[in-house]
C-alpha atoms as a PDB file:
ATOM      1  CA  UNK A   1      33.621  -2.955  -1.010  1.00  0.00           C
ATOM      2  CA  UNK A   2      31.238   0.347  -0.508  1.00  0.00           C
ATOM      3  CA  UNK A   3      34.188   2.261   0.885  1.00  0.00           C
ATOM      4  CA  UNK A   4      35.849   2.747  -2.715  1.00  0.00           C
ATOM      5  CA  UNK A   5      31.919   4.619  -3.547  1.00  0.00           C
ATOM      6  CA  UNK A   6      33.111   8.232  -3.053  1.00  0.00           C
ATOM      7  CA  UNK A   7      30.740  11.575  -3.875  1.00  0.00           C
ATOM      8  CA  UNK A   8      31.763  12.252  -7.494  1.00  0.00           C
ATOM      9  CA  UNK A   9      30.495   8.204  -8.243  1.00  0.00           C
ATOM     10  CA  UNK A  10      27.259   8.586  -6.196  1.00  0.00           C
ATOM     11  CA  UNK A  11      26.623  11.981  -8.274  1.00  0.00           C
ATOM     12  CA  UNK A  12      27.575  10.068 -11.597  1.00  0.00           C
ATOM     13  CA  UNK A  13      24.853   7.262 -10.749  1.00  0.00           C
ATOM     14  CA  UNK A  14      22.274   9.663  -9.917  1.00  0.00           C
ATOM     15  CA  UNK A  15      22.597  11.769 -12.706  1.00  0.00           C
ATOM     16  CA  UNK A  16      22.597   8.469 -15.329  1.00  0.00           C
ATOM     17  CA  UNK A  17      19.328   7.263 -12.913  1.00  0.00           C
ATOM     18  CA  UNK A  18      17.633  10.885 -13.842  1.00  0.00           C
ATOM     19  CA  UNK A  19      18.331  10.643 -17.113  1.00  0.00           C
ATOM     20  CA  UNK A  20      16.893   6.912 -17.400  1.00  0.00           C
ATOM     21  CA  UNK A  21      13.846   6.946 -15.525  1.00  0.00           C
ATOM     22  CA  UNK A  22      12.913  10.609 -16.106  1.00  0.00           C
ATOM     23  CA  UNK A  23      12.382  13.451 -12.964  1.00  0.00           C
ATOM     24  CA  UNK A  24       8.626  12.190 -12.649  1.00  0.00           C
ATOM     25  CA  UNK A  25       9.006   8.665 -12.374  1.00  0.00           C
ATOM     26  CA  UNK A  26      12.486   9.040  -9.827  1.00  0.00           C
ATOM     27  CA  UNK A  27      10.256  10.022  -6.942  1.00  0.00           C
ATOM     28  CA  UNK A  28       8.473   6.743  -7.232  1.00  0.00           C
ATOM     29  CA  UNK A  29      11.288   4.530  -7.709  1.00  0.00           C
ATOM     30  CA  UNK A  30      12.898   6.381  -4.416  1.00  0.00           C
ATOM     31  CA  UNK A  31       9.575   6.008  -2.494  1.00  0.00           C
ATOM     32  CA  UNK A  32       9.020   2.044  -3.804  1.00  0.00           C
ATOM     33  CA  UNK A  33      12.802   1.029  -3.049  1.00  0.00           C
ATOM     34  CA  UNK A  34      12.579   2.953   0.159  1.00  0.00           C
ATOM     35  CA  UNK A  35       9.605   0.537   0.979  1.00  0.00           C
ATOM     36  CA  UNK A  36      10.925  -2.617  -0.088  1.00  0.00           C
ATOM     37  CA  UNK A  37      13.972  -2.095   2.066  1.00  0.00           C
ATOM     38  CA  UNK A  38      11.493  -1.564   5.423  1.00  0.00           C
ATOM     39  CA  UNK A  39       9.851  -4.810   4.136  1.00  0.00           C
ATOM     40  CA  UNK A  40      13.271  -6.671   4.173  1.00  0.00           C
ATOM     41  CA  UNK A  41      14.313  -5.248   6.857  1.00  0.00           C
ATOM     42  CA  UNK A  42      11.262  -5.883   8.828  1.00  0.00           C
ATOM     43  CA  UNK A  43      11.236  -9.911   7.960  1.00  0.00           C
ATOM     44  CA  UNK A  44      14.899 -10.157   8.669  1.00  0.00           C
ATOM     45  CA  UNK A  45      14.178  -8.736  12.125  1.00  0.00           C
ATOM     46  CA  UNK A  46      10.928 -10.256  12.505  1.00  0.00           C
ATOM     47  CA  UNK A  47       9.025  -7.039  13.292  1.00  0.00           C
ATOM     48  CA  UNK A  48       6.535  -7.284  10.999  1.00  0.00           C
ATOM     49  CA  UNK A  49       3.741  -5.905  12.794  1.00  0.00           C
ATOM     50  CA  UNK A  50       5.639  -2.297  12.640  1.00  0.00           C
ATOM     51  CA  UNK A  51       5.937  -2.450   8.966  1.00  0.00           C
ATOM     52  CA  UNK A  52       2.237  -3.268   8.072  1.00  0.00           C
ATOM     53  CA  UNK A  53       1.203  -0.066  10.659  1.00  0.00           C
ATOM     54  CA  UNK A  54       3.786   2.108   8.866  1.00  0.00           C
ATOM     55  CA  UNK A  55       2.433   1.318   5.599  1.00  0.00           C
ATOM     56  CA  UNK A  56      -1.384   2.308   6.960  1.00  0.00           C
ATOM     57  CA  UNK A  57       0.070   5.674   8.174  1.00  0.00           C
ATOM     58  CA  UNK A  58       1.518   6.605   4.607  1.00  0.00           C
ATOM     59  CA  UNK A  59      -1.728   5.573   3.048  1.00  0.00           C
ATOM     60  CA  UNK A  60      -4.072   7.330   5.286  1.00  0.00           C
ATOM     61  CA  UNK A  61      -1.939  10.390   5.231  1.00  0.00           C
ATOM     62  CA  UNK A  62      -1.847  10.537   1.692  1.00  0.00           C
ATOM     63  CA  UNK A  63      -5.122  12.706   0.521  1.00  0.00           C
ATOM     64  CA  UNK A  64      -7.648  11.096  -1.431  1.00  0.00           C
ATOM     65  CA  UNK A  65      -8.432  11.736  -5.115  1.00  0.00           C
ATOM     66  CA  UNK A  66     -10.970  14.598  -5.549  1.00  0.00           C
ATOM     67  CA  UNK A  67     -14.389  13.812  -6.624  1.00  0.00           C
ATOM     68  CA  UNK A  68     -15.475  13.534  -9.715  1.00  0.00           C
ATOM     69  CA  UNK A  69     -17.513  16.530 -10.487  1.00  0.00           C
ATOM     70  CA  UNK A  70     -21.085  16.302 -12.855  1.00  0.00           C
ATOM     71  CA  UNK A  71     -20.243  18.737 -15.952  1.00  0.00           C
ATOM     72  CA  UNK A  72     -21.873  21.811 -15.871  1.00  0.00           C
ATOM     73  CA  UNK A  73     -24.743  21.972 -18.329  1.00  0.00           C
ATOM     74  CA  UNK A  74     -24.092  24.507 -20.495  1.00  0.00           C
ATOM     75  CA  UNK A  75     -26.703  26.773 -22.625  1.00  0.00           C
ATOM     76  CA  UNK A  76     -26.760  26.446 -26.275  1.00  0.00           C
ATOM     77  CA  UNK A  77     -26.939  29.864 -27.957  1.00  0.00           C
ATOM     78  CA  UNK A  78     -27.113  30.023 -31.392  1.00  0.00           C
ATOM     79  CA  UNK A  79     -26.069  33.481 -33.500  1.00  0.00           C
ATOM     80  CA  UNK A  80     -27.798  33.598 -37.104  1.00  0.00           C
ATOM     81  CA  UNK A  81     -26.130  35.970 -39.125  1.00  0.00           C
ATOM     82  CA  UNK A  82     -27.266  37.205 -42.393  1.00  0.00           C
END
């Protein structure tokens, strides 16, 4: 059934999935369906213990959010001009 999938199709599906879900949100999708099919493939298997650790090396090697700074007071200076 996949063998009839050539390159021109696969381009054709990718381009309409661009278009769709928009450049920001296709990194996502590819990252979110690239984990569900570890999951799957991990219960199938029944290694789940390898899927869990993989998933606590992506999130520790992701950085974590900067801090949230205190504004900077800033000095009121008024001009009077007559």
């Amino acid at each position: 059934m996949l063998g009839n999938i050539g390159p021109l199709e696969i381009i054709v599906v990718l381009i309409i999935a661009l278009i769709v879900f928009g450049p920001k949100r296709l990194p996502e999708l590819g990252s979110s369906l690239g984990r569900g099919i570890r999951e799957f493939r991990g219960a199938v298997t029944g290694d789940k213990d390898d899927g869990e650790a993989e998933a606590k090396r992506l999130e520790s090697s992701q950085p974590a959010p900067p801090a949230a700074e205190e504004p900077a007071e800033r000095e009121v200076i008024s001009d009077k001009r007559s």
